[in-house]
Protein backbone atom coordinates (compact mmCIF):
# COMPACT_ATOMS: atom_id res chain seq x y z
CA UNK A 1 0.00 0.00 0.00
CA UNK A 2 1.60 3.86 -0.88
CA UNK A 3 0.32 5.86 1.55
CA UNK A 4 -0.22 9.86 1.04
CA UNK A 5 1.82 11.73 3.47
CA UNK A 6 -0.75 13.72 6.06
CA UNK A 7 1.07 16.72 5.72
CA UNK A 8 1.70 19.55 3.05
CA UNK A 9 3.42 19.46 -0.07
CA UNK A 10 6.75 20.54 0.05
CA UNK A 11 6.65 24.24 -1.64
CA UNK A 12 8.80 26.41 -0.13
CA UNK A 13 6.78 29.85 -1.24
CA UNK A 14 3.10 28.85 -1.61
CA UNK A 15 1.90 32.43 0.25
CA UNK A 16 3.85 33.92 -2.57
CA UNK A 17 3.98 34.27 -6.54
CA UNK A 18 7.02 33.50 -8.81
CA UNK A 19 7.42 37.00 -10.60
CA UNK A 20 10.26 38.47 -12.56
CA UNK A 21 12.69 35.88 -11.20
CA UNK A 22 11.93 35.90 -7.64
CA UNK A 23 8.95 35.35 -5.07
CA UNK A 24 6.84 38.60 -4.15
CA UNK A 25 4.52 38.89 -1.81
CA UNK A 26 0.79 39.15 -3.06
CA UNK A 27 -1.55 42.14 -2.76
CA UNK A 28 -3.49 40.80 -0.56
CA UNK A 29 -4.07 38.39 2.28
CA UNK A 30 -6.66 36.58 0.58
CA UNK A 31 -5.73 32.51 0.06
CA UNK A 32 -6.82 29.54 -1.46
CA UNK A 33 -7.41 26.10 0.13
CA UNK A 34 -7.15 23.20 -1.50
CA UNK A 35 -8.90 20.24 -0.19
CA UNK A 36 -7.70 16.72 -0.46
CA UNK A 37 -10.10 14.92 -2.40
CA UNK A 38 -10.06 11.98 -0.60
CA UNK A 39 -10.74 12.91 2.45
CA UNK A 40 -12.38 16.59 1.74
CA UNK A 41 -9.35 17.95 4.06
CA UNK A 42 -7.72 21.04 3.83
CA UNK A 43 -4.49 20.14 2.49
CA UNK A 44 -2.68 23.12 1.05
CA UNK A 45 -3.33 26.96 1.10
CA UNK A 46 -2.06 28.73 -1.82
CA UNK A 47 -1.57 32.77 -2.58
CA UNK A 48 -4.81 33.75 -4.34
CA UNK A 49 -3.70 36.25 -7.00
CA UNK A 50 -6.19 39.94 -7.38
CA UNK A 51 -5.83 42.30 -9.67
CA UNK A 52 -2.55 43.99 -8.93
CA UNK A 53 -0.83 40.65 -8.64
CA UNK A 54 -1.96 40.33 -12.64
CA UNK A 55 -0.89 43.36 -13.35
CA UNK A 56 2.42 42.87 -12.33
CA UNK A 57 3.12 39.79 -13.75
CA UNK A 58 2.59 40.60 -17.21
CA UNK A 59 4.51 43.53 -16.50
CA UNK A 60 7.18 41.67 -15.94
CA UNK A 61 6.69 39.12 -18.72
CA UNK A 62 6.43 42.05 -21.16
CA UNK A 63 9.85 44.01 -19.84
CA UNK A 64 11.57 40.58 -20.49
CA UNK A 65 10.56 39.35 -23.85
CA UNK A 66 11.10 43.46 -24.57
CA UNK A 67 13.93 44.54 -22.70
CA UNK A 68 15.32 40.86 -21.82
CA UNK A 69 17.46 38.12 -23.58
CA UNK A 70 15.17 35.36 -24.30
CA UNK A 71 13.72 36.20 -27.63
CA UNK A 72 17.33 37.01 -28.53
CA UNK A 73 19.00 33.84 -27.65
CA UNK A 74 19.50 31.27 -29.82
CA UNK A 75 17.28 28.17 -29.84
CA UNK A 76 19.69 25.94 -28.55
CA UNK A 77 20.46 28.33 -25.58
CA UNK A 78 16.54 28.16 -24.47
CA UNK A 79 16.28 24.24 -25.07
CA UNK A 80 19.78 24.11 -22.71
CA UNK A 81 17.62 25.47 -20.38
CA UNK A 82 14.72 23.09 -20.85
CA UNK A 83 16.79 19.89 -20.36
CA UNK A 84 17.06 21.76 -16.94
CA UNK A 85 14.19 21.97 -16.32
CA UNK A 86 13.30 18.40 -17.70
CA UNK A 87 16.07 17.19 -15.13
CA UNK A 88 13.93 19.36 -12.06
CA UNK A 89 11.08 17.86 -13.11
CA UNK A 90 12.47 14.18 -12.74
CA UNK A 91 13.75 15.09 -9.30
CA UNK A 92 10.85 16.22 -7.89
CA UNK A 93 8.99 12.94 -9.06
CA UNK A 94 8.06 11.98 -5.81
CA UNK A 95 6.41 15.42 -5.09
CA UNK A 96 4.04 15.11 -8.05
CA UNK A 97 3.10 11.67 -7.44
CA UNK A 98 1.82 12.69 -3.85
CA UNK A 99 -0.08 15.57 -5.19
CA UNK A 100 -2.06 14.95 -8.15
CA UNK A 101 -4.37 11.96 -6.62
CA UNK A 102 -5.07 14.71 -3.85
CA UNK A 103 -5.99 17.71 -5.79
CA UNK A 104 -7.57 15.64 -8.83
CA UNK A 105 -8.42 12.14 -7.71
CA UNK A 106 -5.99 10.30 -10.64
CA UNK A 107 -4.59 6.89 -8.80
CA UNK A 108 -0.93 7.37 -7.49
CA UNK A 109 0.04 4.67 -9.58
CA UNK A 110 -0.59 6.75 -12.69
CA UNK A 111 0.86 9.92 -10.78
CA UNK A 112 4.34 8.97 -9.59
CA UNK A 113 4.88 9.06 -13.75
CA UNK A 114 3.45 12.62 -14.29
CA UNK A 115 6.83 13.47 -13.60
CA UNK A 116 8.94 12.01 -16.43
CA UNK A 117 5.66 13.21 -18.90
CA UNK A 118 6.67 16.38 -18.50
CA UNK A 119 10.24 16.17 -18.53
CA UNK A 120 9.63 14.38 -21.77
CA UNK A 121 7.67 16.87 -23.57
CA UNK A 122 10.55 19.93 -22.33
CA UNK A 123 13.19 17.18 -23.73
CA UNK A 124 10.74 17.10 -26.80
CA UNK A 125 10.17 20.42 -27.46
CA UNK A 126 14.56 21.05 -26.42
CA UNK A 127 15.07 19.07 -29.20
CA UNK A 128 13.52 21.08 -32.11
CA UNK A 129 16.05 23.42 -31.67
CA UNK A 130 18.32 21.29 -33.74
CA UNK A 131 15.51 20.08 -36.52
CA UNK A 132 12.77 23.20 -36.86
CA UNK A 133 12.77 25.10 -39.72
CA UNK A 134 13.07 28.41 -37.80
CA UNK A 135 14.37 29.83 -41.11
CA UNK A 136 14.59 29.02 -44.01
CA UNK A 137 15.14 29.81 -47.90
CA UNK A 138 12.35 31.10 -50.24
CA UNK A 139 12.12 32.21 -53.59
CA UNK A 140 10.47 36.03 -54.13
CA UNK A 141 8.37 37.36 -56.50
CA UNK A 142 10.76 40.62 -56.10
CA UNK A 143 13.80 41.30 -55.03
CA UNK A 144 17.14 39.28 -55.12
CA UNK A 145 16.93 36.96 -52.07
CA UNK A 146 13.80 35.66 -49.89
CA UNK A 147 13.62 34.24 -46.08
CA UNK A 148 10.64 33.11 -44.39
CA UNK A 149 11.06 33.64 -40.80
CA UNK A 150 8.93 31.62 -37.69
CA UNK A 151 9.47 34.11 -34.46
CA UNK A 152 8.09 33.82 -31.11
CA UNK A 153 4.16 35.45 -30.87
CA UNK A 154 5.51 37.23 -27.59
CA UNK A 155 3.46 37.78 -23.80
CA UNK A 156 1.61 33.86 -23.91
CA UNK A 157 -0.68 33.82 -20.76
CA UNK A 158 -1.22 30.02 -20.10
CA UNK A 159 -4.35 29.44 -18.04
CA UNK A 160 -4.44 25.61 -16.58
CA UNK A 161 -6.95 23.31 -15.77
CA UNK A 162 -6.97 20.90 -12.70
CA UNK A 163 -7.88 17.63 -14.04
CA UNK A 164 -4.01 16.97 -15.46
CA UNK A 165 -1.93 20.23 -14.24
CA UNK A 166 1.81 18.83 -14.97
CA UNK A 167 0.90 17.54 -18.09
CA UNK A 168 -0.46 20.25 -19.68
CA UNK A 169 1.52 22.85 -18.22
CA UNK A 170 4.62 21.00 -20.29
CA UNK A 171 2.57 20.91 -23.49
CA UNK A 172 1.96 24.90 -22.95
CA UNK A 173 5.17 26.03 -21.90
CA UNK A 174 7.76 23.94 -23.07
CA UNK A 175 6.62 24.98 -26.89
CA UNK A 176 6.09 28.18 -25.57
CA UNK A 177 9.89 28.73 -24.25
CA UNK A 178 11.72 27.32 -27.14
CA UNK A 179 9.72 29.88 -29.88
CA UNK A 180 11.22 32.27 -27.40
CA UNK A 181 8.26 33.46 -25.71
CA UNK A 182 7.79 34.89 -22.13
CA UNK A 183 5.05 33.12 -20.20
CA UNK A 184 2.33 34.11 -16.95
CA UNK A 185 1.50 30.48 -16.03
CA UNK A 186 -2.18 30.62 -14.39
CA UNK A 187 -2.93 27.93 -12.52
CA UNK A 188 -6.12 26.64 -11.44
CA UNK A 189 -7.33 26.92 -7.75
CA UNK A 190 -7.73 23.12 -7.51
CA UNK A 191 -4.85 22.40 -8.42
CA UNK A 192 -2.21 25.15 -8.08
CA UNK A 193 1.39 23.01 -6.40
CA UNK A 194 1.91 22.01 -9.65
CA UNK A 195 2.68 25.56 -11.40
CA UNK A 196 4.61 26.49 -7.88
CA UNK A 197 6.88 23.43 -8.04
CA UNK A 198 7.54 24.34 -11.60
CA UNK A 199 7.95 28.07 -10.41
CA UNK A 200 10.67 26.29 -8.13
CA UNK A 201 12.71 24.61 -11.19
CA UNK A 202 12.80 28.12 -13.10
CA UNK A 203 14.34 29.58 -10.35
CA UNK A 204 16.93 26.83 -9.64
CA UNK A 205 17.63 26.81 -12.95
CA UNK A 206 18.78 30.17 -13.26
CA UNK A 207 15.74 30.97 -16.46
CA UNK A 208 15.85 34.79 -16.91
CA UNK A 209 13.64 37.33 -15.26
CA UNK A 210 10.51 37.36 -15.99
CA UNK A 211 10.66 34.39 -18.56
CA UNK A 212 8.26 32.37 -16.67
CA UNK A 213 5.89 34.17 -13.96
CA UNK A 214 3.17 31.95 -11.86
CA UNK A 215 -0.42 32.98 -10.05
CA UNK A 216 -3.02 31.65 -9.41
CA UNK A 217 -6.69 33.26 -9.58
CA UNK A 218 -10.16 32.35 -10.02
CA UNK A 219 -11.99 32.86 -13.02
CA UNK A 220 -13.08 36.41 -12.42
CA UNK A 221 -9.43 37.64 -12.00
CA UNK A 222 -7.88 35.60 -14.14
CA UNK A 223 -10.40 37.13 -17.13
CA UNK A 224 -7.51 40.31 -16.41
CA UNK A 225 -4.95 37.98 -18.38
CA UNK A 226 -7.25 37.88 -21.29
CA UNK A 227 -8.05 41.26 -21.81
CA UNK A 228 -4.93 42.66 -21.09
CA UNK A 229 -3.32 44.13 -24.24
CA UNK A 230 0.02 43.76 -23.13
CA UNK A 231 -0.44 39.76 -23.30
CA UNK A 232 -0.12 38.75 -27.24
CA UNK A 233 -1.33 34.85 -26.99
CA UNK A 234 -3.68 33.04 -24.25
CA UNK A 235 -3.30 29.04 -24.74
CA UNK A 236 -6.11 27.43 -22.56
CA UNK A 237 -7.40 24.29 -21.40
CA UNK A 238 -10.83 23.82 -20.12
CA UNK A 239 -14.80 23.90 -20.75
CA UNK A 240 -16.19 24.98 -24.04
CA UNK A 241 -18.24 27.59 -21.78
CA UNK A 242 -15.07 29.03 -20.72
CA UNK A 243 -13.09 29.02 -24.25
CA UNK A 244 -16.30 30.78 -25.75
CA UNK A 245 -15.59 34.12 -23.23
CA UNK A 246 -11.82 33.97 -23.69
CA UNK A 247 -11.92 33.56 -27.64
CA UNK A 248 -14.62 36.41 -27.96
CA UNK A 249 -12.31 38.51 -25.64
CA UNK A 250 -9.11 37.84 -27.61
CA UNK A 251 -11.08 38.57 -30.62
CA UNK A 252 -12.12 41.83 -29.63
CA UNK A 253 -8.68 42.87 -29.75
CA UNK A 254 -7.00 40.11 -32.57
CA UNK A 255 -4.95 38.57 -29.50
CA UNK A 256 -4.03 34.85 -30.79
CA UNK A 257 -5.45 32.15 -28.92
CA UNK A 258 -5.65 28.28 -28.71
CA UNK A 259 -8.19 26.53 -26.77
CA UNK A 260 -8.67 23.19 -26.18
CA UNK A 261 -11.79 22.67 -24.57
CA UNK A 262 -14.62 20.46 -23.84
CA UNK A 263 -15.68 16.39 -25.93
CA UNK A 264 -18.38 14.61 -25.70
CA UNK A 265 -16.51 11.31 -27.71
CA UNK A 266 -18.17 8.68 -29.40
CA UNK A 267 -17.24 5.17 -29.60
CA UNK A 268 -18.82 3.49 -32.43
CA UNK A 269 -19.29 -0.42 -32.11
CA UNK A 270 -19.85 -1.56 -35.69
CA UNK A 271 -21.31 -5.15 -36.00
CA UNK A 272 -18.18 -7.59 -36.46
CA UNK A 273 -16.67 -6.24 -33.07
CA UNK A 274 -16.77 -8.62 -29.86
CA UNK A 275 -19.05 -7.19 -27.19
CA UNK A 276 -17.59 -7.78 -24.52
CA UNK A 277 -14.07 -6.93 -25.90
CA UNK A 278 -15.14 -3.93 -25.93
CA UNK A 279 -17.12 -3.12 -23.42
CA UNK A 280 -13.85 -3.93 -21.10
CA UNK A 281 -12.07 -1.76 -23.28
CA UNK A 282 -14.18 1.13 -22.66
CA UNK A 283 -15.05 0.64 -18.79
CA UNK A 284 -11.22 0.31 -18.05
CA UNK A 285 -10.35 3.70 -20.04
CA UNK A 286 -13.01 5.57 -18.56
CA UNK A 287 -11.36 5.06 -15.15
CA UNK A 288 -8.79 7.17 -16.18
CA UNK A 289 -8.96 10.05 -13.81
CA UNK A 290 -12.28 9.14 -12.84
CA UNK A 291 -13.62 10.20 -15.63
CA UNK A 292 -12.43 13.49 -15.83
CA UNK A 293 -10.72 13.59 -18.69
CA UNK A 294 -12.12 15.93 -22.30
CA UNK A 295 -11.45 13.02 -24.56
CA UNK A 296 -13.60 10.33 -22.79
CA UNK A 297 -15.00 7.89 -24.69
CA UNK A 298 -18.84 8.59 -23.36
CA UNK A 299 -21.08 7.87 -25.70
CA UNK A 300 -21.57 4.63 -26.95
CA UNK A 301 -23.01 3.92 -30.35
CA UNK A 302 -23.81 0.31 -31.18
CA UNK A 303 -27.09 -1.02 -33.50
CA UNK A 304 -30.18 -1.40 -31.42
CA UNK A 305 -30.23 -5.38 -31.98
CA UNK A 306 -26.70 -5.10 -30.11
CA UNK A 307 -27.93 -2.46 -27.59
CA UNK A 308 -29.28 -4.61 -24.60
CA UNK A 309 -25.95 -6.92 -24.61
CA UNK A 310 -23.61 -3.93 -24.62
CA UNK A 311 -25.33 -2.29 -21.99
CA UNK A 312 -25.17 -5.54 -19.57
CA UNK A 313 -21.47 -5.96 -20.94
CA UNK A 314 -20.78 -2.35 -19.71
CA UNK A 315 -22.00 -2.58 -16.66
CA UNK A 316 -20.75 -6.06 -15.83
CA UNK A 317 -17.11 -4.49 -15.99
CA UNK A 318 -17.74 -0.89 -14.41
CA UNK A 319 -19.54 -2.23 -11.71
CA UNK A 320 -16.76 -4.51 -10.84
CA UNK A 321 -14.25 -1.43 -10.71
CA UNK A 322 -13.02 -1.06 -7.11
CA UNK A 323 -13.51 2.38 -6.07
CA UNK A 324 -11.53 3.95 -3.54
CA UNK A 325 -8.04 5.78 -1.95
CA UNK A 326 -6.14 6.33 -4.89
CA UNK A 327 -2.97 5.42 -3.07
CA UNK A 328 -4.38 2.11 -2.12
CA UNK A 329 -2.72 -0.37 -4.78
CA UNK A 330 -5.78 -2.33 -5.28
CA UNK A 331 -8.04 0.88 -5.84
CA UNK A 332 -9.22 0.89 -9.80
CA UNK A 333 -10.87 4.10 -9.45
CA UNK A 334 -10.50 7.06 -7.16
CA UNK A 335 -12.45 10.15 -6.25
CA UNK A 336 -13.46 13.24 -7.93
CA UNK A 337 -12.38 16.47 -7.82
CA UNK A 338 -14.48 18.54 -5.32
CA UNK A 339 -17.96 18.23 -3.73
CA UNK A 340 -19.10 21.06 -6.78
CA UNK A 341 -17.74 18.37 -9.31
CA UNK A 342 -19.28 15.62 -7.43
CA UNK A 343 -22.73 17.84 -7.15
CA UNK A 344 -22.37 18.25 -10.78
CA UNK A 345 -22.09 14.61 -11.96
CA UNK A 346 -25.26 13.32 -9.36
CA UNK A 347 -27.16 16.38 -10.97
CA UNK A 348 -26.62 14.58 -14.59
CA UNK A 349 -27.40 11.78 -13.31
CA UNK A 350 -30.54 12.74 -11.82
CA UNK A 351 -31.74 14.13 -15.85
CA UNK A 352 -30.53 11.11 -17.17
CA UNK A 353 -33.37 9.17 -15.43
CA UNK A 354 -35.42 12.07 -15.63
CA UNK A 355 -35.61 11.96 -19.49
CA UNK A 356 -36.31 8.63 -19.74
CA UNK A 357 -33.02 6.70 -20.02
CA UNK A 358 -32.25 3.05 -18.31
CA UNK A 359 -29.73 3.14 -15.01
CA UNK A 360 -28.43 0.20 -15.28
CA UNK A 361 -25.87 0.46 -13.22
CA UNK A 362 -24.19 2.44 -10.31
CA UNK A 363 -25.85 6.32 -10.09
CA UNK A 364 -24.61 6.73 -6.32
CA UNK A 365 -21.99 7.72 -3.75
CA UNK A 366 -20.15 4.08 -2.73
CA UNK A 367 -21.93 2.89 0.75
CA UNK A 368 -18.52 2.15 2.34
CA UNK A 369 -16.93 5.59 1.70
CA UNK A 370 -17.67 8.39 3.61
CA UNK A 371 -15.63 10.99 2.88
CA UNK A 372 -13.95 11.89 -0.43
CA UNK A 373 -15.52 13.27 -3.80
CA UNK A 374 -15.96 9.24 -4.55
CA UNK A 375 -19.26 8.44 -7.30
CA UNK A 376 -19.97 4.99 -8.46
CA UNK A 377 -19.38 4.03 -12.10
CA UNK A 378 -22.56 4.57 -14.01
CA UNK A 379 -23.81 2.98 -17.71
CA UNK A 380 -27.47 4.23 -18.65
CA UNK A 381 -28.96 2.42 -21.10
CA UNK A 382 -31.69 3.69 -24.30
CA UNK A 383 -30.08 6.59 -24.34
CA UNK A 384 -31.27 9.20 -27.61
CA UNK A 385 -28.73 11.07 -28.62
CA UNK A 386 -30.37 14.48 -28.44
CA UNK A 387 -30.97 13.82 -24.33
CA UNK A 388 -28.99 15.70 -21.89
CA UNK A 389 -26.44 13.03 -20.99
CA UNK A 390 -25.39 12.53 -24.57
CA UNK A 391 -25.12 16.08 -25.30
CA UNK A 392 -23.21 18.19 -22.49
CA UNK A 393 -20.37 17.22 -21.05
CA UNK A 394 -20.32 15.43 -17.67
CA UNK A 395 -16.87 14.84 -16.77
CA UNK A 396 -17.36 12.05 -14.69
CA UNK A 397 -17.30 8.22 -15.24
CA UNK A 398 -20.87 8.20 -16.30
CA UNK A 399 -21.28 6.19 -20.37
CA UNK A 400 -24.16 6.15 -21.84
CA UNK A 401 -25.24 3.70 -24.82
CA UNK A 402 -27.17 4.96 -27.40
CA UNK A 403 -28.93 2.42 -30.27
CA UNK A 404 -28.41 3.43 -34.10
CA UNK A 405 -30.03 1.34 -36.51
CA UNK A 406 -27.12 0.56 -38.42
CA UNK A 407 -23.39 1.74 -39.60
CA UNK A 408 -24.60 4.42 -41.61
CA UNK A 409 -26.90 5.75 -38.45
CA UNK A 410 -24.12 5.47 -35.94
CA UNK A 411 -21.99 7.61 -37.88
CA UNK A 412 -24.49 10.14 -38.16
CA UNK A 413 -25.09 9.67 -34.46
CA UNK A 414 -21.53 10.40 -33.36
CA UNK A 415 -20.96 13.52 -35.54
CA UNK A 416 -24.51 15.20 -33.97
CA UNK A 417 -22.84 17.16 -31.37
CA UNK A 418 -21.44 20.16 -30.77
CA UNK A 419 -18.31 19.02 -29.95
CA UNK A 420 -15.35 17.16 -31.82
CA UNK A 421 -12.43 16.40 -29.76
CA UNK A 422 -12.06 12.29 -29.93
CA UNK A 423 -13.62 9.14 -31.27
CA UNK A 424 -12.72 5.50 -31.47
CA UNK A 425 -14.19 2.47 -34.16
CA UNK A 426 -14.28 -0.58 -32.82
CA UNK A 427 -14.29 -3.22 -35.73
CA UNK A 428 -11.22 -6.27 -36.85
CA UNK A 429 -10.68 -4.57 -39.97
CA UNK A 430 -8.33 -2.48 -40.07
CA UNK A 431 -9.60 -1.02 -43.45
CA UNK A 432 -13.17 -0.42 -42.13
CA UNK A 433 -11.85 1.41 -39.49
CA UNK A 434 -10.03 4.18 -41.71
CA UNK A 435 -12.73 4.40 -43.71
CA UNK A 436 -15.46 5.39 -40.92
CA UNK A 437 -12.25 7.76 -39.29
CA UNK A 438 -12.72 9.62 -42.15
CA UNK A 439 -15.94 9.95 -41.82
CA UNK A 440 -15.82 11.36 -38.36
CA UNK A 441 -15.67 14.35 -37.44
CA UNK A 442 -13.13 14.71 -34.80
CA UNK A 443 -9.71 15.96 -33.97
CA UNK A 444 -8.68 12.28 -33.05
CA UNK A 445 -9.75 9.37 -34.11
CA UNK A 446 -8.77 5.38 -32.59
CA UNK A 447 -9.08 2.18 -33.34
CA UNK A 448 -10.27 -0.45 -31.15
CA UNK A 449 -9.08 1.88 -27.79
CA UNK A 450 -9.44 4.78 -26.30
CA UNK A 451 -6.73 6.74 -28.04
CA UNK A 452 -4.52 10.25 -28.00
CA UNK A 453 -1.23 11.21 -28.65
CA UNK A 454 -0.15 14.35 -27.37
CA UNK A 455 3.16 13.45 -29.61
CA UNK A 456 1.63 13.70 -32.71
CA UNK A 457 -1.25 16.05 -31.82
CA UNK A 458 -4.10 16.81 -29.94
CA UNK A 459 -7.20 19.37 -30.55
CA UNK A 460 -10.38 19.21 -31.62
CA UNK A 461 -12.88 20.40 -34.80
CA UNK A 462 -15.97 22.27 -33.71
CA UNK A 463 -16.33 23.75 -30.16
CA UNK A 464 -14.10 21.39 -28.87
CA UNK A 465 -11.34 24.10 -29.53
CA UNK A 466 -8.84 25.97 -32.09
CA UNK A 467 -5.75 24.98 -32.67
CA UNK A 468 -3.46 22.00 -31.37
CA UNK A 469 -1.06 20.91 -28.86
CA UNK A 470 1.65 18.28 -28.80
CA UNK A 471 4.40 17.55 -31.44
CA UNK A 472 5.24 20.05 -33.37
CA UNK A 473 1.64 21.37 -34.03
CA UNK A 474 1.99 22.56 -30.97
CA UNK A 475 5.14 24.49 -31.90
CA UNK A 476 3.25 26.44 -33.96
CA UNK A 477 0.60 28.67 -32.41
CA UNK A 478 3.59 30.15 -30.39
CA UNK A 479 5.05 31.53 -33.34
CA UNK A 480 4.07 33.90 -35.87
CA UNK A 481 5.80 34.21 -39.51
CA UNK A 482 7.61 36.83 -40.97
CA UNK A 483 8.38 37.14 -44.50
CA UNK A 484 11.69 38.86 -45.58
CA UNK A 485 12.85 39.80 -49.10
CA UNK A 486 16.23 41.35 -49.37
CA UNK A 487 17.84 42.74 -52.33
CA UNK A 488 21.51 40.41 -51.73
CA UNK A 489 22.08 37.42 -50.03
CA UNK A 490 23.32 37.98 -46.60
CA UNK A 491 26.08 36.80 -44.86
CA UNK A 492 26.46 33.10 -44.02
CA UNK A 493 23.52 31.62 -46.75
CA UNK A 494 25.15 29.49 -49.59
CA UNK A 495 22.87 28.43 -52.70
């Protein structure tokens, strides 16, 4: 058994914010506590960022992507700096692995790897120095000699979610730091060690002033990021609700921004896959941060004269899942995030019977735990696809199945939704399965599995976001292009 230590986290500033280099003292007295989720404990209190505190810190990420050296180094100088960081990461392992399960719910057994994730993705991301076309050679309409130039965007305000902090503050700022950008890391009042232990690593590392600043706000202050001028990019992570104010905020003023926001992912069954092949497939992915997670694999579209055994297969496996402490070894499936998350997830629940569709399995808190954000797995069955369980997104481990009448129906099924962020065909044939991919609309698409790779990329079509993240897709939205058309060749370029 891995027990969760009783006491804080080790951060050595967390009634302070990481700004231009060093820790300052807030604005305020005002704090944030984070409760453990599984035991609804205070756990942590956290420096809770107001206006002033916003103010400074993009002051101070503007002065050094102005006034500083970053933007001016050279690529490999930032990704030396990166492997740095990648190696603080690594070292603080142990840290991370106590943390997540207590701010998020995820099992400690996936946790104690978020660690050497993110070093990864800043070893990843290190590495382009050597192989991105930063520059390179093209041919003008006019003049003698052409370049066309990728630079960094500038001020990037990241703004973090709490369901997977580590990993998506690497997939943010790691890109973000090798274009040659200057960051404001925001991170989310749920789950805010994560951004403070990275604040930690910048500072041991020796990263310039004002390269990487951390806060953390609520939504109301945070909205200062997004407006501010000074700020040239916001990247976010989080619900569709959310990306809708920040992308008609950064649109009032032509600010760049990528959002990837909220799924509501269909698996489609088509007839030659094994039932219950799949329905093990499904129920064991959708533990996965119970449940929390954009991509989930929620709905579940299989032909009506396959409906009844896929919703008994379903709930055969999730109702076997063993719910509990996420640092207990044998625990499948751990809590949620808070008691508003938990509230949430009953109250879908509660309209899913409402509107007519089939419990037919879980719907409750677990008898034998008392405290903790815990839910039972839950499969409805009969579900249409226009009710409210198939439509919004729960962000819990609730699935529901939904008949089609056949291939052509499930297809249609799976692309009626707002949202297009993942998918999966189940099916033996491998050929069958890329033709119904293409079909679907959605920014990922697996095959037999719940499936995404951050290395490749990750994003969604629709209101499930703009832009990507991951690989070097994700390179991209931190830099803008520059065209330049000189009347010689310069110094150093050979035909």
């Amino acid at each position: 058994m891995t027990v969760a230590s009783d006491t804080a986290p080790a951060l050595r500033h967390a009634g302070q914010f990481f700004i231009g280099g060093g820790w300052v003292d807030p604005s305020s007295t005002d704090t944030i506590d984070v409760k453990d989720s599984t035991n609804e404990r205070v756990f942590l209190s956290v420096a809770e960022a107001k206006a002033p505190d916003i103010d400074r810190a993009v002051a101070a990420a503007r002065s050094a992507f102005d006034q500083g050296p970053w933007a001016r180094t050279t690529h490999r100088e930032r990704a030396e700096y990166l492997r740095a960081i990648a190696n603080g990461l690594r070292e603080r392992a142990a840290d991370f692995g106590d943390l997540w399960p207590r701010e998020s719910g995820v099992l400690h057994a996936v946790a104690q790897h978020a660690a050497i994730g993110g070093a990864a993705t800043f070893d990843y991301y290190a590495g382009l120095a050597d192989t991105y076309p930063f520059e390179e050679r093209a041919t003008p309409s006019m003049g003698d000699f052409g370049l066309l130039v990728r630079e960094p965007v500038g001020v990037v305000g990241a703004i973090i979610p709490w369901n997977a902090p580590l990993g998506l503050i690497s997939y943010k700022v790691a890109p973000a730091l090798i274009a040659g950008c200057t960051v404001i890391l925001k991170s989310s009042p749920e789950a805010p060690a994560e951004g403070y232990i990275l604040a930690e690593i910048a500072e041991a590392v020796g990263l310039p002033p004002g390269v990487v600043n951390v806060v953390t706000a609520d939504r109301e202050v945070s909205e200062l990021l997004v407006r501010d001028p000074r700020v040239d990019k916001i990247t976010f992570t989080g619900s569709t609700a959310a990306g809708r104010k920040i992308a008609s905020i950064c649109g009032e003023r032509i600010a760049r921004c990528t959002l990837e926001l909220g799924g509501k992912s269909a698996a489609v069954v088509l007839d030659d896959m094994d039932i219950s092949t799949a329905a093990a497939t499904l129920a064991r992915a959708e533990c996965m941060l119970t449940g929390q997670v954009c991509s989930s694999l929620t709905r579940v579209v299989v032909t009506k004269d396959r409906h009844d055994e896929m919703a008994e297969a379903l709930a055969a496996a999730f109702s076997k899942v063993k719910v509990g402490d996420p640092f207990e070894a044998s625990t499948q499936m751990g809590p949620l995030v808070a008691e508003r998350q938990r509230d949430r997830v009953e109250g879908y629940i509660a309209k899913g019977k409402a509107e007519g569709a089939t419990l037919v399995t879980g719907g409750g808190r677990p008898k034998d735990l008392e405290k903790g954000y815990y839910i039972e797995p839950t499969v409805f069955g009969n579900v249409d696809n226009s009710a409210t369980i198939a439509q919004e997104e729960i962000f819990g481990p609730v699935l529901s199945v939904i008949p089609a009448r056949d291939e052509e129906q499930a297809v249609e099924i799976a692309n009626d939704t707002i949202y297009g962020l993942n998918a999966s065909v189940f099916t033996n044939d491998v050929d069958r399965a890329r033709q119904v991919a293409a079909r679907l609309r959605s920014g990922t698409v697996g095959h037999n599995a719940f499936r995404t790779d951050f290395g490749i990329a990750f994003g969604g079509f629709k209101q499930s976001g703009i832009g990507r993240e991951g690989g070097t897709e994700g390179l991209v939205p931190f830099l803008e292009t520059k065209t330049v058309i000189l009347e010689g060749r310069p110094t150093g370029y050979q035909d």
